[in-house]
C-alpha atoms as a PDB file:
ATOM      1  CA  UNK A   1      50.441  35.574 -35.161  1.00  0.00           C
ATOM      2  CA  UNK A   2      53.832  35.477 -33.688  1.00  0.00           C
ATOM      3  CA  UNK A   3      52.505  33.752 -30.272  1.00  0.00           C
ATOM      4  CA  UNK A   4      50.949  31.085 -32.659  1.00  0.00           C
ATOM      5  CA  UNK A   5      54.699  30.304 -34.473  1.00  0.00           C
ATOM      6  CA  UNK A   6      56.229  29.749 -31.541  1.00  0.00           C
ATOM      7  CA  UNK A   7      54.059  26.779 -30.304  1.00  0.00           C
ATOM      8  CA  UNK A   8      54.641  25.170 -33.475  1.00  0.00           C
ATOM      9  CA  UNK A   9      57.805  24.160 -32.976  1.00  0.00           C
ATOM     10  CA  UNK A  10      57.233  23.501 -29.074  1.00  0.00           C
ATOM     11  CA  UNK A  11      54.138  20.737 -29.941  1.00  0.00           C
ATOM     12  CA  UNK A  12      56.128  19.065 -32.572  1.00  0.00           C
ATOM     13  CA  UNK A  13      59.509  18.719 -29.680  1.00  0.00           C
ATOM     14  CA  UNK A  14      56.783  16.920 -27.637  1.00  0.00           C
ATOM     15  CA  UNK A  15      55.140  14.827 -30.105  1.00  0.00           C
ATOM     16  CA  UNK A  16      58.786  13.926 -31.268  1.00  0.00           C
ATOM     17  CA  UNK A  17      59.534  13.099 -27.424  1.00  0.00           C
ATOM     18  CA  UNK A  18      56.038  10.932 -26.955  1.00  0.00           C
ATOM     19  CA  UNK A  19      57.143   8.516 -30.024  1.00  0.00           C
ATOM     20  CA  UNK A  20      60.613   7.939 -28.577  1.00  0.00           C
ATOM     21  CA  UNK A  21      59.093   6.829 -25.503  1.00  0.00           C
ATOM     22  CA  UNK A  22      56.559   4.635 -26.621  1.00  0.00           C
ATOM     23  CA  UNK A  23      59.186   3.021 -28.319  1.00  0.00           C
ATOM     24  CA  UNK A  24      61.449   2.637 -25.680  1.00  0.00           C
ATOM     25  CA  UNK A  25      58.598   1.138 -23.480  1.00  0.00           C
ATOM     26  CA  UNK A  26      56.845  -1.321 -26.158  1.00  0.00           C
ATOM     27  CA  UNK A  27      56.941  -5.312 -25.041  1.00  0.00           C
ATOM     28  CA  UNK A  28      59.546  -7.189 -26.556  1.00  0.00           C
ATOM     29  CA  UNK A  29      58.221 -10.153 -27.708  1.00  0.00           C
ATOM     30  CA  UNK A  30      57.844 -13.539 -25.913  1.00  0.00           C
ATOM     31  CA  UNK A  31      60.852 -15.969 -27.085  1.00  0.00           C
ATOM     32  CA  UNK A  32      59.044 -19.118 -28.381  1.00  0.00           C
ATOM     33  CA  UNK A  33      61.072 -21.896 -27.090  1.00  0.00           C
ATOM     34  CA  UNK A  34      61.629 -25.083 -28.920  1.00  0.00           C
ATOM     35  CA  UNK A  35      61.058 -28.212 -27.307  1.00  0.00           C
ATOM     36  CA  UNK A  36      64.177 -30.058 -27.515  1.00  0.00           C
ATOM     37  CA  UNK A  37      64.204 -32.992 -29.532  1.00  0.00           C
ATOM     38  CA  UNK A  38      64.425 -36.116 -26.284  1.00  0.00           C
ATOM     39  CA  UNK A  39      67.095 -38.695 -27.301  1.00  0.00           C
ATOM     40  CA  UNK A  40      65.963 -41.975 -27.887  1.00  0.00           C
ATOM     41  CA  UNK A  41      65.857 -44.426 -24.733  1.00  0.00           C
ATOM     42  CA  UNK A  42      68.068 -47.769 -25.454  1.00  0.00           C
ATOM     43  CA  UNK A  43      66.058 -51.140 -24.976  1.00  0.00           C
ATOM     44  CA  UNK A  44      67.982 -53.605 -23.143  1.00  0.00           C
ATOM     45  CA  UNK A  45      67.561 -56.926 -24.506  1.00  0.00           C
ATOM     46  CA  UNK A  46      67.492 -59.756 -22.361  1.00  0.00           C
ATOM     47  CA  UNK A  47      70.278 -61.973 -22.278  1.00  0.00           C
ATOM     48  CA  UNK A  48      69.127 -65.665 -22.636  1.00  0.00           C
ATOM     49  CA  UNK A  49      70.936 -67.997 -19.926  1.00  0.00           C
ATOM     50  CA  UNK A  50      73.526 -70.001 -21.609  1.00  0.00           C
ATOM     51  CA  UNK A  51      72.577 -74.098 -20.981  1.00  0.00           C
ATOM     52  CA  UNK A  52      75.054 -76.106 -20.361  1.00  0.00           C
ATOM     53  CA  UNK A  53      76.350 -78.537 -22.871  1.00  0.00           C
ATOM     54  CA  UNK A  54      76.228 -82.388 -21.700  1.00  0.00           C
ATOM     55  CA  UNK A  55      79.212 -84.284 -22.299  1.00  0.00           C
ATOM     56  CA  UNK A  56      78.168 -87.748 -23.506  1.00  0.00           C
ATOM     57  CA  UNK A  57      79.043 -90.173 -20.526  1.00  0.00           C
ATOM     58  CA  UNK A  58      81.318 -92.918 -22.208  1.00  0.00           C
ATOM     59  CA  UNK A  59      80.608 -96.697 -21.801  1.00  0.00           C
ATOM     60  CA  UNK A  60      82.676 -98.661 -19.054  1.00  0.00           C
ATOM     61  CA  UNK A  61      85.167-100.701 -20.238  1.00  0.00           C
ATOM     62  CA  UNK A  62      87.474-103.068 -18.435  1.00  0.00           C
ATOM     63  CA  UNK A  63      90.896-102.243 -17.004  1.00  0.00           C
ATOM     64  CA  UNK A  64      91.725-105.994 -18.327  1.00  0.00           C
ATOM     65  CA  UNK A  65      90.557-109.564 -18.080  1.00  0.00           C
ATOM     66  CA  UNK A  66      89.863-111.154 -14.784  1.00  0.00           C
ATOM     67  CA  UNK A  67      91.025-114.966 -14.959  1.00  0.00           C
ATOM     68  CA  UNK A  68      91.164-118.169 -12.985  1.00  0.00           C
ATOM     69  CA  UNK A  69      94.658-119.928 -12.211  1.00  0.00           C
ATOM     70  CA  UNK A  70      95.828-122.718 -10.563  1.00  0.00           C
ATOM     71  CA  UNK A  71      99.414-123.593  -8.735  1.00  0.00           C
ATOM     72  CA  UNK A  72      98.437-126.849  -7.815  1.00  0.00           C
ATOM     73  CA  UNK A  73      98.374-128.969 -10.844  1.00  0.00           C
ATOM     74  CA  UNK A  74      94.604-127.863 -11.521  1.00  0.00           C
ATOM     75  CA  UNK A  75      93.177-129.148  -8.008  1.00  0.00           C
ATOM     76  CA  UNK A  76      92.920-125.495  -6.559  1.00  0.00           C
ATOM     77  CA  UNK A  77      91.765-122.478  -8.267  1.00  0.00           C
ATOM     78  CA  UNK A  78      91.557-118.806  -7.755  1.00  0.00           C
ATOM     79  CA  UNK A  79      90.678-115.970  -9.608  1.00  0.00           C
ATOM     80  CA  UNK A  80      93.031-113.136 -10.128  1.00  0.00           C
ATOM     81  CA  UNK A  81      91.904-109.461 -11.067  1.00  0.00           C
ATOM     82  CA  UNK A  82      88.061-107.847 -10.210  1.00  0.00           C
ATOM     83  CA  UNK A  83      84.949-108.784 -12.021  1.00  0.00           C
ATOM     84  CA  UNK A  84      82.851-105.906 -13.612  1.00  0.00           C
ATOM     85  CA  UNK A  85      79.359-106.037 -14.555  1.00  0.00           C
ATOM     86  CA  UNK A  86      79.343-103.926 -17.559  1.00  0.00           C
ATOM     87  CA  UNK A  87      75.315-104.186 -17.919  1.00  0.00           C
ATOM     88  CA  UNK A  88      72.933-106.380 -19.773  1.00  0.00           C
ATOM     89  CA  UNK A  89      73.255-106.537 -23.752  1.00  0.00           C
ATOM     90  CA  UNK A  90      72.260-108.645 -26.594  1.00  0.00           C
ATOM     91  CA  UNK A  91      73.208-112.159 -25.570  1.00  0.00           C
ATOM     92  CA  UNK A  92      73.966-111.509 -22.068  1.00  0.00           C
ATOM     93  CA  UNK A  93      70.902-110.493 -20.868  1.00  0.00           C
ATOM     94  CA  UNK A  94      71.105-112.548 -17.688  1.00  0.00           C
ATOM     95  CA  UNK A  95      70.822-111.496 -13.922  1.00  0.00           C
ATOM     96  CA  UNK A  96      74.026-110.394 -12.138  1.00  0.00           C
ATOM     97  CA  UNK A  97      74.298-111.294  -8.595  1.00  0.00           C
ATOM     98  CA  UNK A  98      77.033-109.338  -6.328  1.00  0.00           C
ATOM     99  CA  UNK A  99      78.564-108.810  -3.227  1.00  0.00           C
ATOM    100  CA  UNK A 100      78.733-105.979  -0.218  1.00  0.00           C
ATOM    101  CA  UNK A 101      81.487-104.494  -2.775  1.00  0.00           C
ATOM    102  CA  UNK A 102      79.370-104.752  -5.805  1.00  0.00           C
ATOM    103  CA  UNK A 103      81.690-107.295  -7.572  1.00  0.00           C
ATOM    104  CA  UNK A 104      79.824-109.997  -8.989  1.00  0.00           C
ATOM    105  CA  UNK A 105      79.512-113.502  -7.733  1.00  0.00           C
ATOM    106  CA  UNK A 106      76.628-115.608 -10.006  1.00  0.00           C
ATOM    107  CA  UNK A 107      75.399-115.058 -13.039  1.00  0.00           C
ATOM    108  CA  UNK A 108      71.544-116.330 -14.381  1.00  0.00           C
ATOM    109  CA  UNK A 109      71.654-117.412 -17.723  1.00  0.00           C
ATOM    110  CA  UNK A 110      68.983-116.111 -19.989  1.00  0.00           C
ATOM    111  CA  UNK A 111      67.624-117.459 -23.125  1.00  0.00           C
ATOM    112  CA  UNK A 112      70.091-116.588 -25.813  1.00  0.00           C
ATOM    113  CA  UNK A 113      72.905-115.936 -23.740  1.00  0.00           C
ATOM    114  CA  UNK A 114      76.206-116.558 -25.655  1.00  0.00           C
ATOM    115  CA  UNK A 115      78.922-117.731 -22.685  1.00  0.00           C
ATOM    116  CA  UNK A 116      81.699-115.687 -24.384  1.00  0.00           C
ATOM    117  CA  UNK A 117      79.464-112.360 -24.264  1.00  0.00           C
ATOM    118  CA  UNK A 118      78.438-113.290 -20.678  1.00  0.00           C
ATOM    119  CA  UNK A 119      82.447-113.430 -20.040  1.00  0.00           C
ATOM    120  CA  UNK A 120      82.796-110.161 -22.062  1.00  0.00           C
ATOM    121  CA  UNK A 121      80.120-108.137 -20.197  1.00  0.00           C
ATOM    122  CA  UNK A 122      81.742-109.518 -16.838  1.00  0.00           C
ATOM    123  CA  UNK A 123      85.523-108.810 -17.581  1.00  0.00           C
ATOM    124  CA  UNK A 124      86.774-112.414 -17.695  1.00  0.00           C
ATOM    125  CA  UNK A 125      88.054-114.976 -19.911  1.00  0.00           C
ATOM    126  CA  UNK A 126      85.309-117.075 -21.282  1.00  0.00           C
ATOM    127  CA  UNK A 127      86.105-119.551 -19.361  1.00  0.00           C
ATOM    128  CA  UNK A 128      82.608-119.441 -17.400  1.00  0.00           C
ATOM    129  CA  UNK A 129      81.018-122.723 -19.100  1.00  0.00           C
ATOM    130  CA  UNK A 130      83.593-125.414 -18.167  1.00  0.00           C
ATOM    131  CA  UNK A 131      84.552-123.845 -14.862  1.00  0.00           C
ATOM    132  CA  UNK A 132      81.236-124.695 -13.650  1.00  0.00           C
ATOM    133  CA  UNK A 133      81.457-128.295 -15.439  1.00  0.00           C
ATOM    134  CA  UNK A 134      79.402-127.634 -18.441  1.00  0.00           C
ATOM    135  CA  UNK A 135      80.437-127.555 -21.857  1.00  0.00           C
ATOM    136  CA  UNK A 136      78.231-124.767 -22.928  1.00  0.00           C
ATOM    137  CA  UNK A 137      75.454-122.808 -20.868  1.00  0.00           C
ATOM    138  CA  UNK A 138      71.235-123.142 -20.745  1.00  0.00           C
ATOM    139  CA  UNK A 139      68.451-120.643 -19.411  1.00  0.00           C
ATOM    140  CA  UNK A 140      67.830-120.926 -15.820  1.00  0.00           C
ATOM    141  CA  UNK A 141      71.570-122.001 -14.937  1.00  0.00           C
ATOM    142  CA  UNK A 142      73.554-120.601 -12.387  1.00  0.00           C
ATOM    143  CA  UNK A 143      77.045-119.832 -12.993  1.00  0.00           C
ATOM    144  CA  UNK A 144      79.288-119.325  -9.915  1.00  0.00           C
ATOM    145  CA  UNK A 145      82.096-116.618 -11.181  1.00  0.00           C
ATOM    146  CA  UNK A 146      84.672-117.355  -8.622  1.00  0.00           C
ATOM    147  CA  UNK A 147      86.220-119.841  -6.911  1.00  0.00           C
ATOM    148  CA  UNK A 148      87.291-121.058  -3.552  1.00  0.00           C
ATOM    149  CA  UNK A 149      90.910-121.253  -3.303  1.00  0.00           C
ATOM    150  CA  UNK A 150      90.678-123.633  -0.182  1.00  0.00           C
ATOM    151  CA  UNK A 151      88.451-126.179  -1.798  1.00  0.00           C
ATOM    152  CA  UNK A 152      88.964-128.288  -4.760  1.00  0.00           C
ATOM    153  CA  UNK A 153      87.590-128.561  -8.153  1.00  0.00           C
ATOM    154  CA  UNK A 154      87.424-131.358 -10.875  1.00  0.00           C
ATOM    155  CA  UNK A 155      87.977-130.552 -14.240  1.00  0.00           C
ATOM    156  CA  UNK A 156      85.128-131.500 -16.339  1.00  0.00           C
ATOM    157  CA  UNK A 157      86.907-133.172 -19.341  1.00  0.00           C
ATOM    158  CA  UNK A 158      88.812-135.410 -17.172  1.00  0.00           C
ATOM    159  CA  UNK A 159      90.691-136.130 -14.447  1.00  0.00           C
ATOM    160  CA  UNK A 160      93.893-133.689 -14.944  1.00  0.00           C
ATOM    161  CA  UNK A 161      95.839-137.583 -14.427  1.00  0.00           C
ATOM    162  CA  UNK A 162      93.914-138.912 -16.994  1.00  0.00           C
ATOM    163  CA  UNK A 163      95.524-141.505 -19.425  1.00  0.00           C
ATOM    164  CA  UNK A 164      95.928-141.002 -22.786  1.00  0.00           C
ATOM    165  CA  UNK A 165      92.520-142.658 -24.316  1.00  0.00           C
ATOM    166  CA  UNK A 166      90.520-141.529 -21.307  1.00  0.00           C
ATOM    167  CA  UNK A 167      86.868-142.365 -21.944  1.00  0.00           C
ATOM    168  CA  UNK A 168      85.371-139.125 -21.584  1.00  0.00           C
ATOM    169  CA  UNK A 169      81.873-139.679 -21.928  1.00  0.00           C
ATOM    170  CA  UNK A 170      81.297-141.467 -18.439  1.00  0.00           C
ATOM    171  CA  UNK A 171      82.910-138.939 -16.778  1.00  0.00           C
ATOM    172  CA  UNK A 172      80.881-136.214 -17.905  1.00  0.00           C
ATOM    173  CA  UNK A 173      77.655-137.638 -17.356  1.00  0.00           C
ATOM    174  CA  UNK A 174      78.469-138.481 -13.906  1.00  0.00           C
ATOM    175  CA  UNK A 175      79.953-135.427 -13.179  1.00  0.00           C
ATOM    176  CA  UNK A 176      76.512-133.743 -14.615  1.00  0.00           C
ATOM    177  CA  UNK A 177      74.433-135.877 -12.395  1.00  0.00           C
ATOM    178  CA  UNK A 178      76.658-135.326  -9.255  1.00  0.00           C
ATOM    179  CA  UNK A 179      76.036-131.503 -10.343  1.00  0.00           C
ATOM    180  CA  UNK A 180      72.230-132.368 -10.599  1.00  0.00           C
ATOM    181  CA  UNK A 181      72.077-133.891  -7.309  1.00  0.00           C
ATOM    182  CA  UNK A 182      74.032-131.017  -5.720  1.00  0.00           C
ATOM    183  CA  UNK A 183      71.596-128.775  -7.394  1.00  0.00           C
ATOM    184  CA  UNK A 184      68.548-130.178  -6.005  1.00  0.00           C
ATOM    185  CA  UNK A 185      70.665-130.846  -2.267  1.00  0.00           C
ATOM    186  CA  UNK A 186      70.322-134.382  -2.531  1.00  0.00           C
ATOM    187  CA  UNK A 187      73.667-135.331  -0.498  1.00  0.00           C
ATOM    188  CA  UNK A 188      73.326-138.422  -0.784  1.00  0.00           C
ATOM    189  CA  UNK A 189      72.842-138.647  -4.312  1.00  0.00           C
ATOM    190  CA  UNK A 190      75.928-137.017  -4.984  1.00  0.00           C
ATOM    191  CA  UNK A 191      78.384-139.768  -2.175  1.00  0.00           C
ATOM    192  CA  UNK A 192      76.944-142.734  -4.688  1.00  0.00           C
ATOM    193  CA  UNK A 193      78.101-140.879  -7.861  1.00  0.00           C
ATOM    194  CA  UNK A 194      81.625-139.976  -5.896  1.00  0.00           C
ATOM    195  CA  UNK A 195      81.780-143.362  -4.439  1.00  0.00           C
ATOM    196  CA  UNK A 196      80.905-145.825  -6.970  1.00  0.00           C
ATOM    197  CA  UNK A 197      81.902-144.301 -10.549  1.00  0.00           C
ATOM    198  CA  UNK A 198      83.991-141.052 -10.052  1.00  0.00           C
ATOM    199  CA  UNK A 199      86.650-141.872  -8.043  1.00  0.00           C
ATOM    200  CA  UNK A 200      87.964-144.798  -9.931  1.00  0.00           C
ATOM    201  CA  UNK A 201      88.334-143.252 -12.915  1.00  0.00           C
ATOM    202  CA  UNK A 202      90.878-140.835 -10.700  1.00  0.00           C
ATOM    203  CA  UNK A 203      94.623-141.915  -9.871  1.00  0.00           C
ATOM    204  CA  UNK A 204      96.111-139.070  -8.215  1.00  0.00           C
ATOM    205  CA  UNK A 205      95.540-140.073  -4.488  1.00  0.00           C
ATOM    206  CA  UNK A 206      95.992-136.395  -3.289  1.00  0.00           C
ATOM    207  CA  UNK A 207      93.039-135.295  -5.565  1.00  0.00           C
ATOM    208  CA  UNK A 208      90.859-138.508  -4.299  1.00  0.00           C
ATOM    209  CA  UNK A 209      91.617-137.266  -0.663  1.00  0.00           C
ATOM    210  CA  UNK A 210      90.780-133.518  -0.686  1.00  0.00           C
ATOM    211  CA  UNK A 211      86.976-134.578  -3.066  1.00  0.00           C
ATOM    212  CA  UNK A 212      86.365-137.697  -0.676  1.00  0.00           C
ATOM    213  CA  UNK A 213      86.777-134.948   2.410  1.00  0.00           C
ATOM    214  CA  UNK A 214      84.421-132.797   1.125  1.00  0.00           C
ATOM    215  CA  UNK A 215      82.090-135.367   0.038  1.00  0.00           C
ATOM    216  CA  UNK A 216      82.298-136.791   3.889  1.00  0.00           C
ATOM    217  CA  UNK A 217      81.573-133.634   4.564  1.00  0.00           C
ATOM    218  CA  UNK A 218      77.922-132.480   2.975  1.00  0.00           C
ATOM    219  CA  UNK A 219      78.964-129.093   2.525  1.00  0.00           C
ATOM    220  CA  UNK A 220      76.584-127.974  -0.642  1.00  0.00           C
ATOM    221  CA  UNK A 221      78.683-124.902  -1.379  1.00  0.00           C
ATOM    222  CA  UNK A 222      81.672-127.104  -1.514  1.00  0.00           C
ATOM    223  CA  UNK A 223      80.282-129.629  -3.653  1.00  0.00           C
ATOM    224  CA  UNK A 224      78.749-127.221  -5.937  1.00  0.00           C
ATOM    225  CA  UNK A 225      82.747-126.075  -6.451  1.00  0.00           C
ATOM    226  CA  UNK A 226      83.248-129.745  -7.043  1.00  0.00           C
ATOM    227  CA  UNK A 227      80.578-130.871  -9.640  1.00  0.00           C
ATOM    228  CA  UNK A 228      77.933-128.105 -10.338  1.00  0.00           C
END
């Protein structure tokens, strides 16, 4: 009996001993890790182009008036300051011929064609009509925008000597048909006209000298200065 009390105690010690280490060796548990939350990815936009604004172009204008002048009593002309075509509008229409520079030289009338527009798209006085020896203009005409200052020119209302009471009806018509004839080249035409009703209805013997030269002469550009 006394053997058996003392093992008591001695399986109990153990038993105690066995728990403590099977506690002390047990598996901790797995951490359970939490997927982090991902941030959110930014969207870049895309950035339209910005298109250029147009600036509306603004219409030519003229600098000022182009005119014709004379410093010899009317018998020589010139023009001072540059010719601009503008471009074709209502009642000027017509076709703009020009030179190497681009400045114009003749101008086609067009049906319609108003001769102060025509002088207004052109950037001259309206003088157009009577400087080429017409009182107004008609479709198909050619007007010639400057003259030569080293020939002469007639006026078409009348010799610049003219009287007072200067009848002048015959004057124009001959000075239409001498522009007719130079028109169509007819030379010839044009010495009768000069010779036997123009020039005596002229006094100024200068003036008579410098149109009978040129009439001598046959030159059509000239004569076109003169009468057409």
């Amino acid at each position: 009996m006394h053997r058996t009390a003392k093992l008591v105690p001695a399986l109990a010690a153990l038993a105690l001993t066995a728990a403590a280490l099977a506690a002390c060796t047990a598996t901790a548990p797995a951490t359970v890790q939490t997927p982090e939350a991902s941030a959110p990815t930014a969207t870049a936009k895309p950035v339209s182009e910005a298109k250029p604004t147009s600036t509306p172009t603004a219409p030519e204008t003229c600098s000022g008036l182009s005119q014709v002048y004379s410093t010899t009593g009317g018998l020589y002309w010139e023009r001072r300051g540059t010719l601009k075509d503008l471009g074709a509008r209502e009642f000027a229409r017509g076709e703009v011929a020009v030179d190497d520079e681009g400045i114009p030289v003749t101008y086609t009338v067009e049906p319609g064609d108003v001769v102060a527009v025509v002088a207004e798209r052109l950037c001259a006085y309206p003088t157009l009509d009577s400087m080429n020896h017409r009182r107004d203009i008609h479709p198909g005409q050619v007007l010639w925008l400057t003259p030569d200052p080293t020939s002469p020119w007639v006026d078409y209302y009348g010799p610049d000597d003219a009287p007072a009471g200067f009848n002048q009806i015959p004057y124009q018509r001959a000075i239409e048909a001498a522009g007719r004839a130079v028109d169509a080249g007819d030379v010839e035409s044009v010495r009768v006209i000069w010779n036997d009703t123009l020039k005596g209805m002229f006094t100024n013997q200068e003036t008579i000298d410098a149109v009978q030269k040129v009439v001598d002469s046959g030159d059509l550009d000239a004569l076109r200065q003169l009468f057409s």
